[in-house]
N, C-alpha and C. Protein backbone atom coordinates (compact mmCIF):
# COMPACT_ATOMS: atom_id res chain seq x y z
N UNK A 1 0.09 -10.48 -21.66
CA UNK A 1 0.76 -9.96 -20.49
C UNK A 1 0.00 -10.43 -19.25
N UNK A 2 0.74 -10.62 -18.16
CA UNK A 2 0.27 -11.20 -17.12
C UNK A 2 0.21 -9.77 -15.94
N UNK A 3 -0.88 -10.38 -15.16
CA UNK A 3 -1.74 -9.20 -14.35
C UNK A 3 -0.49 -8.77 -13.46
N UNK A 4 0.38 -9.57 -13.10
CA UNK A 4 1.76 -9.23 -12.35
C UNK A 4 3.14 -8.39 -12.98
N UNK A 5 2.60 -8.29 -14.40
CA UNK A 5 3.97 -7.63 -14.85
C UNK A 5 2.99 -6.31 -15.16
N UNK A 6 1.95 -6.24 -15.54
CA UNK A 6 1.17 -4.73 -15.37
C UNK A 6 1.19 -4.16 -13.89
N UNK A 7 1.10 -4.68 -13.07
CA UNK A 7 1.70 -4.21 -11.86
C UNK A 7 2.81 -3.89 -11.80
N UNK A 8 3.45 -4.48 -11.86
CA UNK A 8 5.14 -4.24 -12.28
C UNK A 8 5.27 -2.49 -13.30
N UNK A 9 4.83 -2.90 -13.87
CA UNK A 9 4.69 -1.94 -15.12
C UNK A 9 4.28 -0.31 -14.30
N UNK A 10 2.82 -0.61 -13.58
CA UNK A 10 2.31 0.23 -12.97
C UNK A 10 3.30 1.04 -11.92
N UNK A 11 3.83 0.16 -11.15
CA UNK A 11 5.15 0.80 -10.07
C UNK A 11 6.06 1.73 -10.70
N UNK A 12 6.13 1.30 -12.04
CA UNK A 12 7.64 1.92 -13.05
C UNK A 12 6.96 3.45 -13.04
N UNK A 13 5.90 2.96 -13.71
CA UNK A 13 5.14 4.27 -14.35
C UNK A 13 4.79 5.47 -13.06
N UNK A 14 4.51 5.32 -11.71
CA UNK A 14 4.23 5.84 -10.70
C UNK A 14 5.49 6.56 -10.27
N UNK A 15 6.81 5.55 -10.43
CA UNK A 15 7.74 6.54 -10.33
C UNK A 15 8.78 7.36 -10.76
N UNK A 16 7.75 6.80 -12.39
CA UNK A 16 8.42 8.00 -13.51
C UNK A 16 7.88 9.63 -13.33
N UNK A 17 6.13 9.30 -13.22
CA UNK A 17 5.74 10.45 -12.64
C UNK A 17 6.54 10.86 -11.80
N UNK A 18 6.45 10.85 -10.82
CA UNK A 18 7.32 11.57 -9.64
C UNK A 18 8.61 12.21 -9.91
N UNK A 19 9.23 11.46 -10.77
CA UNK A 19 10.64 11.90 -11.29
C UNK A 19 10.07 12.93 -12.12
N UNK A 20 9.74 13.06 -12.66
CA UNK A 20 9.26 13.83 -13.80
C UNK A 20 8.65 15.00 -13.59
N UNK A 21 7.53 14.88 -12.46
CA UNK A 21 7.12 15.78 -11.21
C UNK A 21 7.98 17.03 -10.52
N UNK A 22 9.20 16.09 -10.60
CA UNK A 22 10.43 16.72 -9.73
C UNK A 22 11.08 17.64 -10.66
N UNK A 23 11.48 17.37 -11.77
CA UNK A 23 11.97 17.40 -12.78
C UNK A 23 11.61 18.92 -13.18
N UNK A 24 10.09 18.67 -13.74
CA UNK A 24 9.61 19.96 -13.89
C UNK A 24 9.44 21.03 -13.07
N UNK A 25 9.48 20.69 -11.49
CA UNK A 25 9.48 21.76 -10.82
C UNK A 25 10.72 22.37 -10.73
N UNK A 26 11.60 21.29 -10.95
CA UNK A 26 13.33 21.69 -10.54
C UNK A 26 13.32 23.28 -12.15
N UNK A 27 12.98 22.87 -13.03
CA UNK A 27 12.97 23.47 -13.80
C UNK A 27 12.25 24.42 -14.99
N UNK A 28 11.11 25.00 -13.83
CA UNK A 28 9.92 25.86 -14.07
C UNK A 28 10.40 26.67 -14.34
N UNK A 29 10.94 27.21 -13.22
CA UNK A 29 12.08 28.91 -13.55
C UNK A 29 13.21 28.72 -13.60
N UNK A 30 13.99 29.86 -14.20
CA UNK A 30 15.39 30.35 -14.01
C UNK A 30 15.28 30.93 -14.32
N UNK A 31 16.50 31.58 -13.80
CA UNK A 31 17.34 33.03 -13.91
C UNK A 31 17.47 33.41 -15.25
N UNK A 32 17.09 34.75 -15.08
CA UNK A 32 17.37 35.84 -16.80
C UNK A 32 19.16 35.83 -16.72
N UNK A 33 19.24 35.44 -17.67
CA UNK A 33 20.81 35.54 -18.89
C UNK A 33 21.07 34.01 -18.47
N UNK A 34 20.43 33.05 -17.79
CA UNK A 34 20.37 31.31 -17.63
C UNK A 34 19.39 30.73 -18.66
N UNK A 35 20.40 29.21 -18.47
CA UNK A 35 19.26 28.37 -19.21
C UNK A 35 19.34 27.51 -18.51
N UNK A 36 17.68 26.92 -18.09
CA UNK A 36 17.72 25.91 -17.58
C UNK A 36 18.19 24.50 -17.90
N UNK A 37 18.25 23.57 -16.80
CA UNK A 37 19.23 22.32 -17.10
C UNK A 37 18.13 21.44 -17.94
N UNK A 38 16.94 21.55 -18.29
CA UNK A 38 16.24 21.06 -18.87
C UNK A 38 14.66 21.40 -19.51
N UNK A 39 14.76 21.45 -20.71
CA UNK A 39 13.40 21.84 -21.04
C UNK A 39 11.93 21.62 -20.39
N UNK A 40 11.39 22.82 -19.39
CA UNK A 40 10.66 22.07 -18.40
C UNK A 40 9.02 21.73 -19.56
N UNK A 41 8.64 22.50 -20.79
CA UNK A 41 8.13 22.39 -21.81
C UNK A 41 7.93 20.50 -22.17
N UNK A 42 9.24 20.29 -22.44
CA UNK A 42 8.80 18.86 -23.09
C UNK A 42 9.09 18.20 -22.22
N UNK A 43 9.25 18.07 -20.71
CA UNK A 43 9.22 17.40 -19.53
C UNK A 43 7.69 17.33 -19.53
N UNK A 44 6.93 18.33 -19.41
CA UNK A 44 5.27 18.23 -19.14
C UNK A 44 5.06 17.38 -20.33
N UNK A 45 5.34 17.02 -21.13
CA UNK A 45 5.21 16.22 -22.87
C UNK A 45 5.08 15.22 -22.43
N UNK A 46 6.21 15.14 -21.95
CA UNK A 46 6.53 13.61 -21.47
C UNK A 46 5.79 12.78 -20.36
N UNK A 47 5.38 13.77 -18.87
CA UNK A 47 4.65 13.58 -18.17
C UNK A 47 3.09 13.08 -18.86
N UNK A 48 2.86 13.94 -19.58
CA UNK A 48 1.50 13.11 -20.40
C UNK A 48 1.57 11.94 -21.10
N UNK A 49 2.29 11.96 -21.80
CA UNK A 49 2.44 10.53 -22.35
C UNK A 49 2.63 9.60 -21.15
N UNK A 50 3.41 9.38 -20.21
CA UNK A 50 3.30 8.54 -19.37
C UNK A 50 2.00 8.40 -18.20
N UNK A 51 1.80 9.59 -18.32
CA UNK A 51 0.06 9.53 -17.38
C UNK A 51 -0.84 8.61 -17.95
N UNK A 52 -1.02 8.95 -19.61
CA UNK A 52 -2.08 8.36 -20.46
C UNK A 52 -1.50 6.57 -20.40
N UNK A 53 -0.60 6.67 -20.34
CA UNK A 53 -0.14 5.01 -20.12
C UNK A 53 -0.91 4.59 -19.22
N UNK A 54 -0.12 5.23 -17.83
CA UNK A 54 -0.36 4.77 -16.54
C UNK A 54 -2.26 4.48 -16.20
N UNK A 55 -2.85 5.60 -17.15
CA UNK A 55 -4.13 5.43 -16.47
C UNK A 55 -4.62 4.28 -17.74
N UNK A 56 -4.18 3.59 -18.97
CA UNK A 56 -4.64 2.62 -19.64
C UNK A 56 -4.04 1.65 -18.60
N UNK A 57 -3.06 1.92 -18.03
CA UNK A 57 -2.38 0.56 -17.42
C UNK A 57 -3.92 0.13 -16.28
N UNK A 58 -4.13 1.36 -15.43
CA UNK A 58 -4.89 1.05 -14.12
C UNK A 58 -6.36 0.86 -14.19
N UNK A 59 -6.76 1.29 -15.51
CA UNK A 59 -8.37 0.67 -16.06
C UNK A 59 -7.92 -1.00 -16.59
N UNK A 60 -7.24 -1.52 -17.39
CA UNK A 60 -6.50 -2.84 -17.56
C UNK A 60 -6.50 -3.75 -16.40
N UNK A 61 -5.91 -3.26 -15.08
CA UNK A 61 -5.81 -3.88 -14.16
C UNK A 61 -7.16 -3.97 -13.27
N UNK A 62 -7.74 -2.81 -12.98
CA UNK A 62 -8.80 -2.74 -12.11
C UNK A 62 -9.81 -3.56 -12.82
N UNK A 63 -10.12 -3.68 -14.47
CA UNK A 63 -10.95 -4.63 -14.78
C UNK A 63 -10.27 -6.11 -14.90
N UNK A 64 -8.88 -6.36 -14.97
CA UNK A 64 -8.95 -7.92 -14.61
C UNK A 64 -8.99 -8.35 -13.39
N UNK A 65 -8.75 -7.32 -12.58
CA UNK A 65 -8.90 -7.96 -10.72
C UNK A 65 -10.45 -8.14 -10.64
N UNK A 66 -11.42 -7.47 -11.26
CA UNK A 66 -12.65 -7.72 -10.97
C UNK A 66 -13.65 -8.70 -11.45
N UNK A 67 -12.72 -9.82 -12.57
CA UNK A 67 -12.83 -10.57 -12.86
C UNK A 67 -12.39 -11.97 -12.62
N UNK A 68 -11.17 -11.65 -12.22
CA UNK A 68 -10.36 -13.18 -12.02
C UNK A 68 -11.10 -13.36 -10.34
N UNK A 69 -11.25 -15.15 -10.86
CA UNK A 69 -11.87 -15.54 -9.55
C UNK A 69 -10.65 -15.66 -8.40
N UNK A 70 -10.73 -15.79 -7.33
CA UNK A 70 -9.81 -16.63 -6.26
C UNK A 70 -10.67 -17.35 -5.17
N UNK A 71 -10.15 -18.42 -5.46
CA UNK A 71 -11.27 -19.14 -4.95
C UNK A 71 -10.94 -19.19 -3.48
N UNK A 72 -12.40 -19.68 -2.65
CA UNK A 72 -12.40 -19.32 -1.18
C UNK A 72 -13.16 -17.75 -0.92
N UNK A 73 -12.60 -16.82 -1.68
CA UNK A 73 -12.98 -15.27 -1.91
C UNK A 73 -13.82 -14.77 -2.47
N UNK A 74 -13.59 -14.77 -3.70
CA UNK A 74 -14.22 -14.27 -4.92
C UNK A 74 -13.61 -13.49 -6.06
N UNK A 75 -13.62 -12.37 -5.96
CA UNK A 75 -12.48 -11.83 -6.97
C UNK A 75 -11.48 -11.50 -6.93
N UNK A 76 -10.70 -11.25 -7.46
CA UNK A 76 -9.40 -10.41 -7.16
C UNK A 76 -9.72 -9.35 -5.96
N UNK A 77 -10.61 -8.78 -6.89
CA UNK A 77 -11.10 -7.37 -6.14
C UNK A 77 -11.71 -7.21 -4.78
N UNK A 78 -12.20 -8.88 -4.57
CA UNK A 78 -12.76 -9.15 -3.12
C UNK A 78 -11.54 -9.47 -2.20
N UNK A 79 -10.23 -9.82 -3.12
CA UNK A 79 -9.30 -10.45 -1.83
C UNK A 79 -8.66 -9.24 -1.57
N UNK A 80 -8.79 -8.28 -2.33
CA UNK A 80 -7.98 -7.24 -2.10
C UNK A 80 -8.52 -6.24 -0.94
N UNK A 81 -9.60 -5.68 -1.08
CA UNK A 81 -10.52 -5.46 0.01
C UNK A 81 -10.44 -5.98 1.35
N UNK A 82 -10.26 -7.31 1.32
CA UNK A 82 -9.92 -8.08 2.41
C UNK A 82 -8.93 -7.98 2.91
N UNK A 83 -7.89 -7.71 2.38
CA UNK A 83 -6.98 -7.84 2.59
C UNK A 83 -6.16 -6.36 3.26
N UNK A 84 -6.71 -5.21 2.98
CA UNK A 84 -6.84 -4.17 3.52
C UNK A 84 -7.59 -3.83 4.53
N UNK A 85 -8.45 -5.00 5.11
CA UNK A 85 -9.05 -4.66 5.91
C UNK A 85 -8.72 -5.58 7.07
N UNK A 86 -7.74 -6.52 6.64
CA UNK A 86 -7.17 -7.64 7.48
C UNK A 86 -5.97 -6.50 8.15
N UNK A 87 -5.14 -5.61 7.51
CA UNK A 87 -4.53 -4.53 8.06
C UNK A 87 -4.56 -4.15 8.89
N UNK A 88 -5.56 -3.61 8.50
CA UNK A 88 -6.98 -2.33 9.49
C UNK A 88 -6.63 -3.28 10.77
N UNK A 89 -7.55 -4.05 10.60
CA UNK A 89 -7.69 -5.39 11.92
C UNK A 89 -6.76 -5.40 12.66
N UNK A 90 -5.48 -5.86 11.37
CA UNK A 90 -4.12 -6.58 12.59
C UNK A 90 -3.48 -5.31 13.10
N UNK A 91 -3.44 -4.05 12.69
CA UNK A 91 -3.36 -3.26 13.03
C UNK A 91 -3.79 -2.71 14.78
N UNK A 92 -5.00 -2.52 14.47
CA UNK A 92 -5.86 -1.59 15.52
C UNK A 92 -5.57 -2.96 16.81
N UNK A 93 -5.92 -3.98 16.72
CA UNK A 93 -6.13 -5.20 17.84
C UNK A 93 -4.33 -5.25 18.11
N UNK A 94 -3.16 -4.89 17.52
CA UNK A 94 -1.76 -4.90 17.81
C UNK A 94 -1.66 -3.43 18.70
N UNK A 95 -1.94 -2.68 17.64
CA UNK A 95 -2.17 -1.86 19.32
C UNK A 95 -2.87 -1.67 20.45
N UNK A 96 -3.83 -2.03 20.41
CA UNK A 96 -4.95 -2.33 21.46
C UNK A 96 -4.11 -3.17 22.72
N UNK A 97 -3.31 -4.08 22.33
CA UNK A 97 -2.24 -5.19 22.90
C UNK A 97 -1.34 -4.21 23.33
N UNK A 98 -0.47 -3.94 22.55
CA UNK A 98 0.72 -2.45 23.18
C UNK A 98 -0.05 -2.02 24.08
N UNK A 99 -1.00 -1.30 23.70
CA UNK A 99 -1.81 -0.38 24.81
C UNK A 99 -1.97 -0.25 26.41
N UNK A 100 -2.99 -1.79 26.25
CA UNK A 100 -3.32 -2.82 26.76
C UNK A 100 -2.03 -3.60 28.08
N UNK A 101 -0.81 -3.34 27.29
CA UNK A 101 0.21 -4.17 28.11
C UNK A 101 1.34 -3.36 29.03
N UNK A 102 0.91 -1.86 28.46
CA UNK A 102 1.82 -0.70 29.20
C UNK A 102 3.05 -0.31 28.29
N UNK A 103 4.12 -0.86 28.74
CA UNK A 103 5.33 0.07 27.75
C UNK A 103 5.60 1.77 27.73
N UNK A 104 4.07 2.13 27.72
CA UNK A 104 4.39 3.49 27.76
C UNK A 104 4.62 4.54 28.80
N UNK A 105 5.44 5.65 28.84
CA UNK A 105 5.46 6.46 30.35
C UNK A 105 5.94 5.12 31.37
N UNK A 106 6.19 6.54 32.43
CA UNK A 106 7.23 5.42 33.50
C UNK A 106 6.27 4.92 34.37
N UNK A 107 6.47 3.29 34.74
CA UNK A 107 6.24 2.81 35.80
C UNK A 107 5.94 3.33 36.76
N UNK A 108 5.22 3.32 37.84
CA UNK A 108 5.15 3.45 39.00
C UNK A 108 6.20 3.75 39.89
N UNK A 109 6.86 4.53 40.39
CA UNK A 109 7.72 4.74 41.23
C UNK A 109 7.63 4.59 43.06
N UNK A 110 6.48 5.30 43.64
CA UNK A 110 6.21 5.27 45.24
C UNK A 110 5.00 4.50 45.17
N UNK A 111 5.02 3.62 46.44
CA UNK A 111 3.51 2.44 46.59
C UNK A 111 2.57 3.41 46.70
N UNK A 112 2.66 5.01 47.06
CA UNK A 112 1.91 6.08 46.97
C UNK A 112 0.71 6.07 45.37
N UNK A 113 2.11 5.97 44.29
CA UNK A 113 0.99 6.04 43.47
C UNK A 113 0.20 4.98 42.80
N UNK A 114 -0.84 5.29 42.25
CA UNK A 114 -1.81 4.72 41.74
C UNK A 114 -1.38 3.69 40.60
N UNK A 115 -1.94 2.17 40.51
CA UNK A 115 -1.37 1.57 39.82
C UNK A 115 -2.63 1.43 38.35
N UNK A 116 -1.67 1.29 36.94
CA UNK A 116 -2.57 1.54 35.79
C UNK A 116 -2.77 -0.11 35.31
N UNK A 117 -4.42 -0.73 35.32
CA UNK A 117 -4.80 -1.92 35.29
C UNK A 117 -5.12 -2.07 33.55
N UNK A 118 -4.86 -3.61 33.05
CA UNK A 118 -5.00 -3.65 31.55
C UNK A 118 -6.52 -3.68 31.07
N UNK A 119 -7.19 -3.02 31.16
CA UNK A 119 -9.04 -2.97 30.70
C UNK A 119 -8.82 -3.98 29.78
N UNK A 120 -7.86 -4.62 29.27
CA UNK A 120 -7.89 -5.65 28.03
C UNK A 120 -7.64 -6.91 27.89
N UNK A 121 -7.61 -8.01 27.68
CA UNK A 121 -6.67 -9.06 27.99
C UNK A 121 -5.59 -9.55 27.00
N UNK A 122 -4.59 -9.04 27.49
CA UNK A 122 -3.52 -8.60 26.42
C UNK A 122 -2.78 -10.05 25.60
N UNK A 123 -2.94 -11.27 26.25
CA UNK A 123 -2.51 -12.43 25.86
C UNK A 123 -3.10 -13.18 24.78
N UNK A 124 -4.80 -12.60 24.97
CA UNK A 124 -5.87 -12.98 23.51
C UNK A 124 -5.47 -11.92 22.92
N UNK A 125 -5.70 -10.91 23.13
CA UNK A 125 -5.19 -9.99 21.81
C UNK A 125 -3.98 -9.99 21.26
N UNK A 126 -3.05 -10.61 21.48
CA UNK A 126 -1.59 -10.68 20.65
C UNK A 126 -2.18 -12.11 20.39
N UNK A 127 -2.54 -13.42 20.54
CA UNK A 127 -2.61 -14.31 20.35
C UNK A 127 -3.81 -14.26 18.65
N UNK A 128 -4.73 -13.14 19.01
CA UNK A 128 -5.81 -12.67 17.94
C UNK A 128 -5.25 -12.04 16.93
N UNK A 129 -3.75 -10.86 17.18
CA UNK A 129 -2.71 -10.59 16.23
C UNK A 129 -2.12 -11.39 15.50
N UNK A 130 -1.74 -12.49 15.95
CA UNK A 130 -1.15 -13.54 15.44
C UNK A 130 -1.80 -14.17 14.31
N UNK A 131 -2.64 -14.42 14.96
CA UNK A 131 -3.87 -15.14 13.74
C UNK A 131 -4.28 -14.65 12.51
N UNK A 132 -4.46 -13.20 12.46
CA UNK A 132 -4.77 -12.20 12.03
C UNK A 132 -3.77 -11.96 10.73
N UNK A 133 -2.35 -12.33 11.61
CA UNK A 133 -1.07 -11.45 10.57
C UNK A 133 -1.21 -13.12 9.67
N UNK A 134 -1.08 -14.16 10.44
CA UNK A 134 -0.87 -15.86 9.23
C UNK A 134 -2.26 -15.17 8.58
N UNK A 135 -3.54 -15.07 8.53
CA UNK A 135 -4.49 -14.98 7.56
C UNK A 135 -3.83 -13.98 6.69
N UNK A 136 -3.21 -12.94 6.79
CA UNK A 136 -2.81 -11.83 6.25
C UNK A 136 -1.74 -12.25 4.79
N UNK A 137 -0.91 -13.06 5.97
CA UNK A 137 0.31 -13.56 4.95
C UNK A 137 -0.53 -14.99 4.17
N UNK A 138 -1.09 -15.70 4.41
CA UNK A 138 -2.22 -16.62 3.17
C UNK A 138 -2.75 -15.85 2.27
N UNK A 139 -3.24 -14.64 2.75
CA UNK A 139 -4.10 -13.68 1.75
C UNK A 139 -3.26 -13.29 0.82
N UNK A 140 -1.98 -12.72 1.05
CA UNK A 140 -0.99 -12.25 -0.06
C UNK A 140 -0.60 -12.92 -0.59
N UNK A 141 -0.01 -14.60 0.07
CA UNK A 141 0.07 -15.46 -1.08
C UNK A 141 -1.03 -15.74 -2.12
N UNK A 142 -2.16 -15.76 -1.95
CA UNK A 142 -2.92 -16.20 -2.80
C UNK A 142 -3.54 -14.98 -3.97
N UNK A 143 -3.24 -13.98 -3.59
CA UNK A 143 -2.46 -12.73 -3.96
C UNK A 143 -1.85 -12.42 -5.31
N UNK A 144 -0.85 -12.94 -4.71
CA UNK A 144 0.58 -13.10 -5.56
C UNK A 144 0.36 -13.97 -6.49
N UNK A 145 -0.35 -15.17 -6.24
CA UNK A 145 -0.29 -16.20 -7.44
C UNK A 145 -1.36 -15.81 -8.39
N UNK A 146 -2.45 -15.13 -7.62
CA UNK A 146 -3.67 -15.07 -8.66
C UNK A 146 -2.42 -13.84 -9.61
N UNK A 147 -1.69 -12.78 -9.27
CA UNK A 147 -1.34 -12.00 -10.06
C UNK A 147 -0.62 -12.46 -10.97
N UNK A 148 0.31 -13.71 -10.62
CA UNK A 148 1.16 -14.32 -11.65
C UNK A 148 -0.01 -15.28 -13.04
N UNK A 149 -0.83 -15.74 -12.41
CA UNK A 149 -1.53 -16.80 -13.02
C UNK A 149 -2.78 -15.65 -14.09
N UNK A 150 -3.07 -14.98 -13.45
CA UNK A 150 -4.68 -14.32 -14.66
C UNK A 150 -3.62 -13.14 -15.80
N UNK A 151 -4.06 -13.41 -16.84
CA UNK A 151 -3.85 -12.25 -17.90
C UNK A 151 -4.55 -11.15 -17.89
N UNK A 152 -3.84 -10.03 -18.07
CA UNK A 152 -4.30 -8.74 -18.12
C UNK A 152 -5.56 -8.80 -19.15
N UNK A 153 -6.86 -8.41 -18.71
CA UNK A 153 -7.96 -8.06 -20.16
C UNK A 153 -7.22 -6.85 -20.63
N UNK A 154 -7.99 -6.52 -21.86
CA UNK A 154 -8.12 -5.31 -22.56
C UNK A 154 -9.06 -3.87 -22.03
C-alpha cells in the first residue's frame, strides 16, 4: 500500500468516527415505552474497532513520513513541518499587508481628521506573500508525489 492511499484511508476512518460519534449520541437515550433507532451498545463496538484501525493506520503513516527522504528537505516529516510553517508565514506577512494597506473602518471623512500612515511597506509584503504562497504550492507538490511514490512501512 502506498503512503497516499493510507491517507486516503485515514480521512475515511476520521469520518467514520464522527459519524459514529453522532450516531451514538443521537442514540444514548430514549424515551420509556421507545426504542431507539439504533443500538447505541454496538455503535460504541463499532467505534472501537474503527479507532484501533485508525490509530494502526496513524503509527503506519507517522513512521513512513519519518523515513522517506524528499530531497532538498529531508523527510517527509521535515517537509511537513515546513510546510506548516510556510502557512504560519504566508499567513501572518498576508495580513500584516491587509493591515498595513487599510481596507478597514471608514476613510477619512473632514481634512480635520487625522490621517492613518502604513508603518509597513505594503508592496514588499504582498510581493513576500507571493513568494511565500509559490514555495508553499512547490512544497505540496513535492508532497503529493513523495505520498504517491513511498510505501506505507509496517
Amino acid at each position: 500500500m502506498k503512503l497516499g492511499e493510507a491517507l486516503a484511508d485515514r480521512a475515511d476512518a476520521v469520518r467514520r468516527v464522527e459519524q459514529l460519534r453522532t450516531r451514538i449520541v443521537a442514540n444514548a437515550r430514549y424515551q420509556e415505552g421507545e426504542t431507539p433507532a439504533e443500538d447505541a451498545g454496538q455503535l460504541l463496538a463499532e467505534l472501537d474497532e474503527v479507532l484501533a484501525r485508525l490509530e494502526t493506520l496513524i503509527r503506519r503513516i507517522n513512521r513512513s513520513n519519518s523515513s522517506f527522504p524528499v530531497p532538498g528537505i529531508g523527510t517527509l516529516t521535515d517537509a511537513l513541518a515546513r510546510r506548516d510553517v510556510l502557512r504560519l508565514r504566508h499567513a501572518a506577512v498576508s495580513a500584516a499587508a491587509d493591515a498595513a494597506a487599510g481596507g478597514r473602518g471608514p476613510a477619512r471623512q473632514l481634512r480635520s481628521e487625522l490621517r492613518m500612515l502604513a508603518a509597513l511597506p505594503v508592496a514588499q509584503l504582498r510581493q513576500r506573500a507571493d513568494g511565500l504562497a509559490r514555495d508553499l504550492r512547490e512544497l505540496d507538490v513535492a508532497i503529493q508525489r513523495a505520498n504517491w511514490e513511498a510505501d506505507l512501512l509496517d
